[in-house]
C-alpha atoms as a PDB file:
ATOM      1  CA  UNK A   1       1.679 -13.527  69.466  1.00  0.00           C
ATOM      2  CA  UNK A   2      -0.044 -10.384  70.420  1.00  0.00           C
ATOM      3  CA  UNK A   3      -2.374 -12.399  72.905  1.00  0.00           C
ATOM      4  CA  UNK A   4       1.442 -13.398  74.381  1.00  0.00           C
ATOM      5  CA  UNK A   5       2.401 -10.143  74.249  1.00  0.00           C
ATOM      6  CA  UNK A   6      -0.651  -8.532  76.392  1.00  0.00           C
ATOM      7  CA  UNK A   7      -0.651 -11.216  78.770  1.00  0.00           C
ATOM      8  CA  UNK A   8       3.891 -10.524  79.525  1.00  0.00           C
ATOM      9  CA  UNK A   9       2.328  -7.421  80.210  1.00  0.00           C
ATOM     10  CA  UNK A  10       0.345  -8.198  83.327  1.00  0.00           C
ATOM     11  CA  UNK A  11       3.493  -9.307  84.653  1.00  0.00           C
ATOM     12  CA  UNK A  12       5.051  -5.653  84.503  1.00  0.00           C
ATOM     13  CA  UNK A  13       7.407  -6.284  81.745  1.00  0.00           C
ATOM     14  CA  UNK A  14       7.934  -3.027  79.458  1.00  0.00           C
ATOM     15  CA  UNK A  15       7.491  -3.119  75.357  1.00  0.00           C
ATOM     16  CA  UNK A  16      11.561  -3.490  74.896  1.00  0.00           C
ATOM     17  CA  UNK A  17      11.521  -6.028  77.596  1.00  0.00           C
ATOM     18  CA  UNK A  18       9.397  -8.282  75.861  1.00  0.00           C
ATOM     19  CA  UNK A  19      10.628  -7.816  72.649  1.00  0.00           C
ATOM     20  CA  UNK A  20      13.994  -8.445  73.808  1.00  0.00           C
ATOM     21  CA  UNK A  21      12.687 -11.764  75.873  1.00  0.00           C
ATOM     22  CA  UNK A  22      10.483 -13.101  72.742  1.00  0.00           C
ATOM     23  CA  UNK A  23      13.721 -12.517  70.345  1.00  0.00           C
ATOM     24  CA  UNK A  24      16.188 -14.315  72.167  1.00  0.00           C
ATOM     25  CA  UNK A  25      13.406 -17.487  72.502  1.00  0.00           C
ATOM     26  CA  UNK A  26      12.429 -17.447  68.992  1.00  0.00           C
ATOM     27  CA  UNK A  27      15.928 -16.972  67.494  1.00  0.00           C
ATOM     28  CA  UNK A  28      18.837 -18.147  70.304  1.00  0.00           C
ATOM     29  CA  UNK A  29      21.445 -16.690  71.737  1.00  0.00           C
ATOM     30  CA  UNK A  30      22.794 -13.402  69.863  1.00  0.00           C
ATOM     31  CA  UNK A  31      25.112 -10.472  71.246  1.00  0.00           C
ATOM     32  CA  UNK A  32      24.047  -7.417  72.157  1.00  0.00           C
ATOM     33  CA  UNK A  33      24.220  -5.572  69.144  1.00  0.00           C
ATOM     34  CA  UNK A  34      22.482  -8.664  67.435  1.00  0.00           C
ATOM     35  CA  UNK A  35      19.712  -8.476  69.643  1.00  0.00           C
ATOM     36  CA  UNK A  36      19.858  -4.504  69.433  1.00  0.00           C
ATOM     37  CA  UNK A  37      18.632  -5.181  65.418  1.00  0.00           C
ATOM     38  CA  UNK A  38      16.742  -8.431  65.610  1.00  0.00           C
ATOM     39  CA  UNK A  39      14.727  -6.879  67.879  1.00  0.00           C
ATOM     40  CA  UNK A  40      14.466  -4.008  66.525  1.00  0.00           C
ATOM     41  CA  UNK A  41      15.760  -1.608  69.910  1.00  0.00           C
ATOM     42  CA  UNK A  42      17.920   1.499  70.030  1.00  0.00           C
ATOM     43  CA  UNK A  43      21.567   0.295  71.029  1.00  0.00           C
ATOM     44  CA  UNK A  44      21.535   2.658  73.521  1.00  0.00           C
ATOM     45  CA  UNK A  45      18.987   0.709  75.371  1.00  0.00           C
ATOM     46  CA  UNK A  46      19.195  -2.639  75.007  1.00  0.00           C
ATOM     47  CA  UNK A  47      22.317  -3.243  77.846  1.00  0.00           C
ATOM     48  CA  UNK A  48      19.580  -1.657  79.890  1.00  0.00           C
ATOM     49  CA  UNK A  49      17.271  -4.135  78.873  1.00  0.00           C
ATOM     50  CA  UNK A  50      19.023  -7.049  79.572  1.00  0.00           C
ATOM     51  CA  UNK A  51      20.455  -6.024  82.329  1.00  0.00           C
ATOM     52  CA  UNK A  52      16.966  -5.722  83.829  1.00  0.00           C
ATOM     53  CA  UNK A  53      15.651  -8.879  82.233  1.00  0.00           C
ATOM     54  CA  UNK A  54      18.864 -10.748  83.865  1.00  0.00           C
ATOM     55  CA  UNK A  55      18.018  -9.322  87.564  1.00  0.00           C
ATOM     56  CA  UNK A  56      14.476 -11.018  86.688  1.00  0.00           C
ATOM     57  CA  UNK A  57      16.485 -14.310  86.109  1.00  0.00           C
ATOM     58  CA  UNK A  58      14.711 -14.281  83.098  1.00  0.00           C
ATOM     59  CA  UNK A  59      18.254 -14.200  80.863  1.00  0.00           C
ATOM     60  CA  UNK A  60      21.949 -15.438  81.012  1.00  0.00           C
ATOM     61  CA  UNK A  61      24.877 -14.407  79.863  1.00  0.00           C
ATOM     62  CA  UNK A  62      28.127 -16.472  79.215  1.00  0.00           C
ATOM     63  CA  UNK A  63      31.378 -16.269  76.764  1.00  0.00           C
ATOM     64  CA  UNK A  64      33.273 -13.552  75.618  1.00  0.00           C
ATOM     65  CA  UNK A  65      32.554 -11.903  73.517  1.00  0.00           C
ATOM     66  CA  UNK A  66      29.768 -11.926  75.650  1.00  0.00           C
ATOM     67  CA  UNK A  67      26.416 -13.160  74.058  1.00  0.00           C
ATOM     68  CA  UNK A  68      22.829 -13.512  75.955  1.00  0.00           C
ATOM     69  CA  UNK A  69      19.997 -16.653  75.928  1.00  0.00           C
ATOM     70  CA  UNK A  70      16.540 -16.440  77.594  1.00  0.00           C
ATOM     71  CA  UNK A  71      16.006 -18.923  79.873  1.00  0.00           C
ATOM     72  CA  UNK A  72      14.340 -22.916  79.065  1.00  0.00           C
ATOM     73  CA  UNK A  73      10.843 -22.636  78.686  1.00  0.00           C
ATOM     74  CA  UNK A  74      10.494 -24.960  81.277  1.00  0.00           C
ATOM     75  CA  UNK A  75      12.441 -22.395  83.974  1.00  0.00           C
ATOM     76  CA  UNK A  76      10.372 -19.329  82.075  1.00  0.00           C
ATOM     77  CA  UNK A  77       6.854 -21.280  83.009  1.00  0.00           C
ATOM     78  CA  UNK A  78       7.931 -21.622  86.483  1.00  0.00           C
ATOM     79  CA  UNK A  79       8.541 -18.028  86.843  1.00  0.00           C
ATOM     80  CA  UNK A  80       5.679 -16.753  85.742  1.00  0.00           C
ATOM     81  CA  UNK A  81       3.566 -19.228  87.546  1.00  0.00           C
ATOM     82  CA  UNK A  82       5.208 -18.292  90.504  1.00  0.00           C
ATOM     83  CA  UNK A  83       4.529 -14.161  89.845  1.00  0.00           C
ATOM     84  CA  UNK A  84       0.779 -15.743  88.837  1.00  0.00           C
ATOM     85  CA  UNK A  85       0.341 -17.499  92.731  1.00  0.00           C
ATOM     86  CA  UNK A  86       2.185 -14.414  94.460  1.00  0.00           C
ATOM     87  CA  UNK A  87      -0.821 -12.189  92.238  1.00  0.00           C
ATOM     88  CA  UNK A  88      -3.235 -14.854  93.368  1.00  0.00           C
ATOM     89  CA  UNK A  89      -2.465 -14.375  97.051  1.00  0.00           C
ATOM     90  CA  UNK A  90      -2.152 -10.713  96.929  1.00  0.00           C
ATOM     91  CA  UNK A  91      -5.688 -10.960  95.461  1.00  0.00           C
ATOM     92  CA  UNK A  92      -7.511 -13.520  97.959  1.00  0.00           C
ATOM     93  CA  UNK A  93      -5.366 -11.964 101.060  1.00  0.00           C
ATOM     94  CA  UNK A  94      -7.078  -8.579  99.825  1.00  0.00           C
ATOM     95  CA  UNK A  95     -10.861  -9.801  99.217  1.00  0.00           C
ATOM     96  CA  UNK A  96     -10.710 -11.631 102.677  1.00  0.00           C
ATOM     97  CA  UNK A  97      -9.546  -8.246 104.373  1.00  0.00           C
ATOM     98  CA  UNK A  98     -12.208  -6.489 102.331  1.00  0.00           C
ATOM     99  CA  UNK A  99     -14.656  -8.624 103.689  1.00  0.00           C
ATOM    100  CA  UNK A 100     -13.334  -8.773 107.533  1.00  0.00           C
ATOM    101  CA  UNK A 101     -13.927  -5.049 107.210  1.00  0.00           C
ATOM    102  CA  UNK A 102     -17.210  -5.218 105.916  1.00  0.00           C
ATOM    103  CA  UNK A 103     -18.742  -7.484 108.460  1.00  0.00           C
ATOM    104  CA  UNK A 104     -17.759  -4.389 111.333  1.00  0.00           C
ATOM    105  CA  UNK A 105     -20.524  -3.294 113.101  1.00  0.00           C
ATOM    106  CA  UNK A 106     -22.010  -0.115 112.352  1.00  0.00           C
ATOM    107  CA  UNK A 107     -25.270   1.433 114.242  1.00  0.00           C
ATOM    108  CA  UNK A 108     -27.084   4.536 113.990  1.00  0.00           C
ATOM    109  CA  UNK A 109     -29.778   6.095 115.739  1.00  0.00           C
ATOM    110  CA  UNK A 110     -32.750   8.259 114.109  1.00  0.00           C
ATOM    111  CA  UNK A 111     -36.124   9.589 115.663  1.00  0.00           C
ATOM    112  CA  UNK A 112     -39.511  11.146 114.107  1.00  0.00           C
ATOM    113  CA  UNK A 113     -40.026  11.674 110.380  1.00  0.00           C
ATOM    114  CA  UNK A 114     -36.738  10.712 109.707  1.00  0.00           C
ATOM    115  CA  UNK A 115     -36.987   7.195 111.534  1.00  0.00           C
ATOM    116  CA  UNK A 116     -40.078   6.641 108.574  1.00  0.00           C
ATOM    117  CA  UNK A 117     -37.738   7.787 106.203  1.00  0.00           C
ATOM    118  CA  UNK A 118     -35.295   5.503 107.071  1.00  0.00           C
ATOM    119  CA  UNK A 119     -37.360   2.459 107.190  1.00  0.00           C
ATOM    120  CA  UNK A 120     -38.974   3.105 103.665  1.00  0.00           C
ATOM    121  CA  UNK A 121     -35.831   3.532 102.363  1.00  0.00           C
ATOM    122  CA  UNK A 122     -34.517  -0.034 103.855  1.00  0.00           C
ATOM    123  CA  UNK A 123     -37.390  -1.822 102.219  1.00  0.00           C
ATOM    124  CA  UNK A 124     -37.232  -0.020  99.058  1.00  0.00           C
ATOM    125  CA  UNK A 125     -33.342  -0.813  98.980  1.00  0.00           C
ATOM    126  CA  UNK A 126     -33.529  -4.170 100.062  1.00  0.00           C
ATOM    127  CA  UNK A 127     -34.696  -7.692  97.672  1.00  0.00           C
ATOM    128  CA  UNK A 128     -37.150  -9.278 100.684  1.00  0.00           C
ATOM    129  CA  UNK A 129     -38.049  -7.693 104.006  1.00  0.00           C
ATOM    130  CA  UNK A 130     -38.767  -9.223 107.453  1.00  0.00           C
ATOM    131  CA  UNK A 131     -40.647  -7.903 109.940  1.00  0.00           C
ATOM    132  CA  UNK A 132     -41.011  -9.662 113.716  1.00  0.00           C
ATOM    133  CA  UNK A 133     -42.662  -7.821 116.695  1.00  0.00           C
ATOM    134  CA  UNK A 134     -45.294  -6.941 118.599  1.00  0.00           C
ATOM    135  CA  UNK A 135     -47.009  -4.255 116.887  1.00  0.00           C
ATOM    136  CA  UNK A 136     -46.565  -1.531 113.843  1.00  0.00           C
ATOM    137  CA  UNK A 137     -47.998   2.217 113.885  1.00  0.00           C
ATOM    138  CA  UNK A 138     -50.272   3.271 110.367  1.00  0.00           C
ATOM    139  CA  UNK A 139     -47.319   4.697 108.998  1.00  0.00           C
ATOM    140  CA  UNK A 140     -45.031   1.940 108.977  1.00  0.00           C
ATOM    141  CA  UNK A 141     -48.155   0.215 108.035  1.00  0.00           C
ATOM    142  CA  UNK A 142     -48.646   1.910 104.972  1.00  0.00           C
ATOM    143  CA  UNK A 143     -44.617   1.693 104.015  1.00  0.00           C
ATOM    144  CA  UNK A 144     -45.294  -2.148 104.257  1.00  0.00           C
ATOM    145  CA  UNK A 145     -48.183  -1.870 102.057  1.00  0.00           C
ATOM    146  CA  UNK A 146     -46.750   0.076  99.684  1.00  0.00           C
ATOM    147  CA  UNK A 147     -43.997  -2.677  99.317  1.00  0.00           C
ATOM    148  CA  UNK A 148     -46.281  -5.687 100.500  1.00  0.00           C
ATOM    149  CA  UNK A 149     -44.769  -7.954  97.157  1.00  0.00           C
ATOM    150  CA  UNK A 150     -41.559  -8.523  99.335  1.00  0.00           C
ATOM    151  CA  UNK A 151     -42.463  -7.455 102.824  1.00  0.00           C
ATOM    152  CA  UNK A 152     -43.079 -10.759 105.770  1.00  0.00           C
ATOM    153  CA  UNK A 153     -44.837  -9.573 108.727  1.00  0.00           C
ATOM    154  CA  UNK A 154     -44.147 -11.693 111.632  1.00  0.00           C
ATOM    155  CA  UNK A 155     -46.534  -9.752 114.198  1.00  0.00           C
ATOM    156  CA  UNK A 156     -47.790 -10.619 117.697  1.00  0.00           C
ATOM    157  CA  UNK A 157     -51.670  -8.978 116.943  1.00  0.00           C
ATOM    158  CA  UNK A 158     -52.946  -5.584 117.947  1.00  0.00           C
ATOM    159  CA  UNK A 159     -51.779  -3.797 120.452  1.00  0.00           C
ATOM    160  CA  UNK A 160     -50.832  -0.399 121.559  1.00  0.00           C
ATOM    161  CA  UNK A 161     -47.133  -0.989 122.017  1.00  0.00           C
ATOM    162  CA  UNK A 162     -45.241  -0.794 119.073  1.00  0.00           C
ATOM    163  CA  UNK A 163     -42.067  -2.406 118.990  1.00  0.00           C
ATOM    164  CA  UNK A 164     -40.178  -5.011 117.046  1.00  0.00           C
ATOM    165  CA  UNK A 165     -37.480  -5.693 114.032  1.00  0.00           C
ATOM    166  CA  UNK A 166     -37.001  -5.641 110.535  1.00  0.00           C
ATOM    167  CA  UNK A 167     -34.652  -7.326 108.685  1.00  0.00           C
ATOM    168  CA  UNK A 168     -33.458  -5.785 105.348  1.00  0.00           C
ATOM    169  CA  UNK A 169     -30.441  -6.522 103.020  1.00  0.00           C
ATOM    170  CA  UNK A 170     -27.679  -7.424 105.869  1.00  0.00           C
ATOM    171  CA  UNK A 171     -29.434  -4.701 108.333  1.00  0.00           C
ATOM    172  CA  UNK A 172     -31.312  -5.166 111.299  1.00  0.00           C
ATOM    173  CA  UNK A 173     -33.310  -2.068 112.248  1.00  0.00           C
ATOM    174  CA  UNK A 174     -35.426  -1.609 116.053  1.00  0.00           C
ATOM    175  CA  UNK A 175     -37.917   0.192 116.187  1.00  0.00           C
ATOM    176  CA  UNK A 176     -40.246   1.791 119.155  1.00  0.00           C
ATOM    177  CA  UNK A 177     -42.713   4.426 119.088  1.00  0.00           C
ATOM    178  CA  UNK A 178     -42.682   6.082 122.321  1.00  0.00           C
ATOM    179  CA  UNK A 179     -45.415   8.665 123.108  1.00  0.00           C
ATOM    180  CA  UNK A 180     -46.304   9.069 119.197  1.00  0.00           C
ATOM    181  CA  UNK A 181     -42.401   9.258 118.274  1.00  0.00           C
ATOM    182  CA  UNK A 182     -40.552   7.181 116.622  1.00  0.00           C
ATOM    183  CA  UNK A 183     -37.102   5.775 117.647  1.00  0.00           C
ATOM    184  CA  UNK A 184     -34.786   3.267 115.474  1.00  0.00           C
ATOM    185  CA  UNK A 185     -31.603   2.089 116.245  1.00  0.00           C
ATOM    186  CA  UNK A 186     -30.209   0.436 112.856  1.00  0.00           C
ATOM    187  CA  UNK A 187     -27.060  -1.912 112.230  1.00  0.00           C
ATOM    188  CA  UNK A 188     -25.460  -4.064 110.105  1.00  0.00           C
ATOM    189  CA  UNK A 189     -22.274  -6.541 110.709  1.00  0.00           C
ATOM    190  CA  UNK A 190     -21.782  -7.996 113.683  1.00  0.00           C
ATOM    191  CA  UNK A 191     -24.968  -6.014 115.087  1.00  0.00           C
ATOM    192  CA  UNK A 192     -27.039  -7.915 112.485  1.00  0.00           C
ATOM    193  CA  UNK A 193     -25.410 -11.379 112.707  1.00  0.00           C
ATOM    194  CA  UNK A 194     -26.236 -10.875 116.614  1.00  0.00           C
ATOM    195  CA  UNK A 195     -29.789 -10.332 115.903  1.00  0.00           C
ATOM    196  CA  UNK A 196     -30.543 -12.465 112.922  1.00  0.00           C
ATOM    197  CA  UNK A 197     -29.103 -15.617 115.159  1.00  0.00           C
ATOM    198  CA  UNK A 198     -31.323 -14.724 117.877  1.00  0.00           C
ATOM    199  CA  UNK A 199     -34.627 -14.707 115.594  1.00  0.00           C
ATOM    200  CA  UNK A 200     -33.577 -17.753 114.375  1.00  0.00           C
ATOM    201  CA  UNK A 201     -33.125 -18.893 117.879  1.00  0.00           C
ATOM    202  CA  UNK A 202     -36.455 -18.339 118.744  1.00  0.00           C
ATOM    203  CA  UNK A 203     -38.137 -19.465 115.267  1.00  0.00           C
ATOM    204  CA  UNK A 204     -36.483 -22.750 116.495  1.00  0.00           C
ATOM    205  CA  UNK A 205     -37.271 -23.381 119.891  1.00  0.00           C
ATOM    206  CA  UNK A 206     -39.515 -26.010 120.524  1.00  0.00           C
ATOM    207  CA  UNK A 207     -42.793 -25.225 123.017  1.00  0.00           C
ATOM    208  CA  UNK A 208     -42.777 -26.494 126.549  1.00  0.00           C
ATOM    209  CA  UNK A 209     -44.197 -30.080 126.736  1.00  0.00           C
ATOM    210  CA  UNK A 210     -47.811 -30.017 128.810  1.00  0.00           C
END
């Protein structure tokens, strides 16, 4: 019974509500001032009661004097599985909205120590790290290194430009070093789905035939 009880709950019904509801199942139809004692509520509230438990559809009344039944079981399933599938939909129509919003693209732009500080704190955030480009500079270097257990460097070789991506937890971050400075433009969303796709692209792609 009290398992019944918490779960009426969820569906918004108040303490006298439900004691009300559960008497007039258990024991039939009864008057008001029946109900008012089997159920153990103040007279003074239990027309208040009903009368809200009746604009639920979840009680009748009929005869004079006038007495009051709960609903068949069969009609009181039906309601609450229909409260249950309006919940349901409140919830998936939420989550999906939730993540619609999530997936907007967001981009920021940093430059010098801070850019460093910024891409250690992407792989140290992050569960696996990808890194495709030409070059890296002995700092970023020595962020990789320090993280090298989940860190994939996808490199062209040595060279003096240093330029490429890295791919954290659903952010893309570009990087340059221009004139010993370092610029990154990071972004996650759409601005990562862009990028990711075109890596993969390219990972793909077959080589020209000789």
């Amino acid at each position: 019974m009290d398992r019944l009880v918490e779960v009426l709950k969820d569906f918004r019904l108040s303490d006298y509500e439900i004691k009300v509801l559960l008497t007039l199942i258990t024991e039939g139809e009864m008057s008001a001032s029946e109900l008012a004692e089997r159920s153990r509520i103040p007279r003074t509230s239990v027309y208040e009661v009903i009368r809200s438990l009746e604009n639920r559809g979840l009680v009748e009344s009929f005869g004079k004097p006038m007495k009051f039944r709960a609903i068949p079981a069969e009609r009181l399933i039906d309601f609450f599985s229909s409260k249950l599938k309006e919940k349901m939909q409140v919830i998936s129509e939420g989550l999906k909205e939730l993540e619609r919003k999530s997936k907007k693209e967001t981009v920021s732009f940093h430059k010098g120590d801070l850019a460093y500080n910024v891409i250690e704190g992407l792989v140290k955030d992050s569960e696996m790290v990808e890194i495709y480009g030409i070059s890296i500079d002995d700092r970023m270097k020595a962020i990789f290194e320090k993280y090298r257990e989940k860190v994939i460097l996808n490199l062209m070789g040595k060279s003096d430009v240093v330029h490429g991506l890295i791919f954290g937890q659903n952010t893309v971050l570009i990087f340059t070093v221009v004139n010993g400075v370092p610029n990154i433009m990071m972004g996650s969303g759409e601005f990562y789905e862009f990028y990711r796709d075109m890596v993969e692209m390219f990972k793909n792609r077959k080589p020209p035939e000789i």
